[in-house]
C-alpha atoms as a PDB file:
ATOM      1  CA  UNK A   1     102.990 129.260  52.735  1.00  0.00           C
ATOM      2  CA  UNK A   2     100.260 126.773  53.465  1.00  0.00           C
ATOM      3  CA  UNK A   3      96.674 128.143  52.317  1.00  0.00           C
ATOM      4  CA  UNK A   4      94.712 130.707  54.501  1.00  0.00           C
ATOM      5  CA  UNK A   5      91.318 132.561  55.044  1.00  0.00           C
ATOM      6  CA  UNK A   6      89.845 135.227  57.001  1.00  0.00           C
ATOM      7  CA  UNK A   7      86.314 136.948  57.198  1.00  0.00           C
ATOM      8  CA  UNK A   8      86.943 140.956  56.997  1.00  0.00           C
ATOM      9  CA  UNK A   9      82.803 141.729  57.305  1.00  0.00           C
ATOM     10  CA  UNK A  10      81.268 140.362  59.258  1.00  0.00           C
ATOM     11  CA  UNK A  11      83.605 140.901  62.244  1.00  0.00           C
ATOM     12  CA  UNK A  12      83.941 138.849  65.703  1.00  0.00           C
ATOM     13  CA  UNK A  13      81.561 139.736  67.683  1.00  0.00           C
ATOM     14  CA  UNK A  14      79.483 141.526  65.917  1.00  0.00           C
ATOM     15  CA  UNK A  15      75.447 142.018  66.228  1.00  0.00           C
ATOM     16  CA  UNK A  16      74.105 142.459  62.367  1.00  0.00           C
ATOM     17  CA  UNK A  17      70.400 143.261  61.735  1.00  0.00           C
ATOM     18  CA  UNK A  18      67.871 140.411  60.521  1.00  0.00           C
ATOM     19  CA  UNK A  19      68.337 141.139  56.692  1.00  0.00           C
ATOM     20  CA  UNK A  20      70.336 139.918  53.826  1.00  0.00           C
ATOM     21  CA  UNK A  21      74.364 140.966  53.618  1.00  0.00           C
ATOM     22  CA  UNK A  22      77.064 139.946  51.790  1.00  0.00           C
ATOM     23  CA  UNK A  23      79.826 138.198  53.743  1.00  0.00           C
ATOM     24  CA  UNK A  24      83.596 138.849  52.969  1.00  0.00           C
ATOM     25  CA  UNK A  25      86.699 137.925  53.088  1.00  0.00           C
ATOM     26  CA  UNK A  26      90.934 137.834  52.118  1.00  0.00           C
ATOM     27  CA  UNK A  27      92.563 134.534  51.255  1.00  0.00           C
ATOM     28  CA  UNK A  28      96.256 134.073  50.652  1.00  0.00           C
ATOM     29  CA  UNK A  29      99.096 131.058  50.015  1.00  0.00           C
ATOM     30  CA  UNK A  30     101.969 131.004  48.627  1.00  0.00           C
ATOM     31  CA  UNK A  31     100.064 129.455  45.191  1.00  0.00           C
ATOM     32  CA  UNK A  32      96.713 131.579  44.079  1.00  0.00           C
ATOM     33  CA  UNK A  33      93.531 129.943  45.910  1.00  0.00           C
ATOM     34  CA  UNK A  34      91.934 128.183  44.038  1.00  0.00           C
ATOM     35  CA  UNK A  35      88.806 128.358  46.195  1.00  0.00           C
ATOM     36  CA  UNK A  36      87.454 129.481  49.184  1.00  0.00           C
ATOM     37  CA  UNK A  37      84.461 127.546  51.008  1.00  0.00           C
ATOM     38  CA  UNK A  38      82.349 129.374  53.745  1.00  0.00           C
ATOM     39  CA  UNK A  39      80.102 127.425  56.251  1.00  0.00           C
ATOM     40  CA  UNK A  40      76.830 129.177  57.680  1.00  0.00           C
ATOM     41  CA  UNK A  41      76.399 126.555  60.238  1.00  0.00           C
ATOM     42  CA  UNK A  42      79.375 126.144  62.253  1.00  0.00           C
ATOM     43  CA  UNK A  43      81.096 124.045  59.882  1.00  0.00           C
ATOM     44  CA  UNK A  44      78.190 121.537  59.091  1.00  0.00           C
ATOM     45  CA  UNK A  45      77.736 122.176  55.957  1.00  0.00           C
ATOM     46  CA  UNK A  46      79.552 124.046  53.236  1.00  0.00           C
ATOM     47  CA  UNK A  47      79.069 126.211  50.428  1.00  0.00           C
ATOM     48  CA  UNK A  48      81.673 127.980  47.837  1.00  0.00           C
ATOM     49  CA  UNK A  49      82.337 131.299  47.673  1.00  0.00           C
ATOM     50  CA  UNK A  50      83.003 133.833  44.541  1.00  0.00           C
ATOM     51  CA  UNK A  51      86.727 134.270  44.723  1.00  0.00           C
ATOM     52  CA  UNK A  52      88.786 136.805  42.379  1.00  0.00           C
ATOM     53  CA  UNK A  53      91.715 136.344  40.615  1.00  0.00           C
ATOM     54  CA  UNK A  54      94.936 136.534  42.002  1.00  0.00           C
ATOM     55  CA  UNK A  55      97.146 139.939  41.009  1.00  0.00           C
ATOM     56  CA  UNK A  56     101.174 139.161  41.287  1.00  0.00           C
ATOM     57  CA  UNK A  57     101.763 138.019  44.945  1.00  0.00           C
ATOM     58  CA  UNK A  58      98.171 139.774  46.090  1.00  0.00           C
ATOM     59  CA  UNK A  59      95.915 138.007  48.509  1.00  0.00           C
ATOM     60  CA  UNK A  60      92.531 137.217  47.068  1.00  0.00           C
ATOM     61  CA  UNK A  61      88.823 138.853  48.177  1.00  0.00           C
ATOM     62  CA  UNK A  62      86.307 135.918  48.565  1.00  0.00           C
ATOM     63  CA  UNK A  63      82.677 136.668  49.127  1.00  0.00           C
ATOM     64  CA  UNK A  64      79.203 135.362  49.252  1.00  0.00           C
ATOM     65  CA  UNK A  65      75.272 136.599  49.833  1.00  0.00           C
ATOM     66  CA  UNK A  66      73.946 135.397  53.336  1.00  0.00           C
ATOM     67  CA  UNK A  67      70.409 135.616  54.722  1.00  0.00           C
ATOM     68  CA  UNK A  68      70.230 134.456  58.000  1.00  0.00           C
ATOM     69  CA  UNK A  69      67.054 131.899  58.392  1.00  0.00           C
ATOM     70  CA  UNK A  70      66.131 134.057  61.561  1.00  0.00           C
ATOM     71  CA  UNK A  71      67.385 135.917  64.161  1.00  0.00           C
ATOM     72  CA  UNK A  72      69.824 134.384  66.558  1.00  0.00           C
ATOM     73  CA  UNK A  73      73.348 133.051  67.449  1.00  0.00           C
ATOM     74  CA  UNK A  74      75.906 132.179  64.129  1.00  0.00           C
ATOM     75  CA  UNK A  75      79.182 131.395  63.582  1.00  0.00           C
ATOM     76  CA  UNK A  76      80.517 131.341  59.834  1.00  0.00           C
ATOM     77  CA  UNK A  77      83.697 129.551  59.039  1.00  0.00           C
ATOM     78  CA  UNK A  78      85.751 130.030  55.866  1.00  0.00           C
ATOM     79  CA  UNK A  79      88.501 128.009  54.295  1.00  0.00           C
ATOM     80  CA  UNK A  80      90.919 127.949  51.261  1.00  0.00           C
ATOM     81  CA  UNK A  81      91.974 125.471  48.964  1.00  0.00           C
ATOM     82  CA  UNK A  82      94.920 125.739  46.870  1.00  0.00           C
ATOM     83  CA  UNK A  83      95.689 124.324  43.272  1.00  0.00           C
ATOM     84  CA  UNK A  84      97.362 121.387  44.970  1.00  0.00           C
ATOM     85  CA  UNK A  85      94.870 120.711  47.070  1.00  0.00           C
ATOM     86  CA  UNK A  86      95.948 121.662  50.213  1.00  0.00           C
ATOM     87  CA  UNK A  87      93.210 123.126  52.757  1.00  0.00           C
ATOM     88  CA  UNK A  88      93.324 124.749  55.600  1.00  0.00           C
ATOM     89  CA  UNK A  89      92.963 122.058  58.352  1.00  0.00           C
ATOM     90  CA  UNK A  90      90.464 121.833  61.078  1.00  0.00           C
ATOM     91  CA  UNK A  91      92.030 122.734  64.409  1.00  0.00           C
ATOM     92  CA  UNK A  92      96.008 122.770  65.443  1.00  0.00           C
ATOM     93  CA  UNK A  93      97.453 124.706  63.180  1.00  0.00           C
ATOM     94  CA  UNK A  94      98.548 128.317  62.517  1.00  0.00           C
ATOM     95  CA  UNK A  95      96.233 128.925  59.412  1.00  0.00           C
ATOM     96  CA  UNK A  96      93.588 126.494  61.559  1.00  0.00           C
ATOM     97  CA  UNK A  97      89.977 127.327  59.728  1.00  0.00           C
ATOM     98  CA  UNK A  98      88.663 130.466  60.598  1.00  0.00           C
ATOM     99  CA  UNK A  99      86.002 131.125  62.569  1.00  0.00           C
ATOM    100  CA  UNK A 100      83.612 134.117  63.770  1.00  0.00           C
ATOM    101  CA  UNK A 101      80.680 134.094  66.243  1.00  0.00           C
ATOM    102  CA  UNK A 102      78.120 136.728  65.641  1.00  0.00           C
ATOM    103  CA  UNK A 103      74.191 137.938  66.494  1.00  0.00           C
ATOM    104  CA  UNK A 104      71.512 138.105  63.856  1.00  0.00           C
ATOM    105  CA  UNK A 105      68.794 140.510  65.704  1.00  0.00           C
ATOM    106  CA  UNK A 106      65.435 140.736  64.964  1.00  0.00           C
END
């Protein structure tokens, strides 16, 4: 199973106050991840995120500590890397890079 990543917290959608929070996730292949990126910007720029071990077959909790610059429109992306080097593509695919839209409010 090709390498794969989704955010648990914060959810689609979702309006968050204007504060610090720690952003979350499960990633899962059918090799451990070896890493998880998450992107603040839209997919701009990246940044990687603490990811625990793997357990047996288990998927793997990825997170990272986000203050929002100021209040407005976001969308965070994450994506997973496995040992071979094989990342979750762009666009066009089943385990496509993940995606959520959300409101920082003042």
């Amino acid at each position: 199973m090709e390498p794969e990543s989704i955010f648990v917290s914060p959810a689609p959608g979702s309006r968050m106050p204007f504060q610090a929070a720690e952003i979350w996730g499960w990633a899962w292949s059918s090799s451990p991840i070896k890493r998880v990126e998450v992107s603040l910007d839209g997919g701009r720029t990246w940044q990687a995120a603490q990811t625990e071990s793997r357990r047996q077959h288990s998927w793997q909790k990825f997170s990272a500590d986000w203050s929002p610059a100021q209040p407005g429109e976001y969308e965070l992306r994450c994506r997973a890397t496995d040992p071979n080097g094989r990342k979750q593509p762009a666009t066009g695919a089943r385990n496509s890079i993940y995606s959520v839209k959300l409101v920082v409010e003042p």
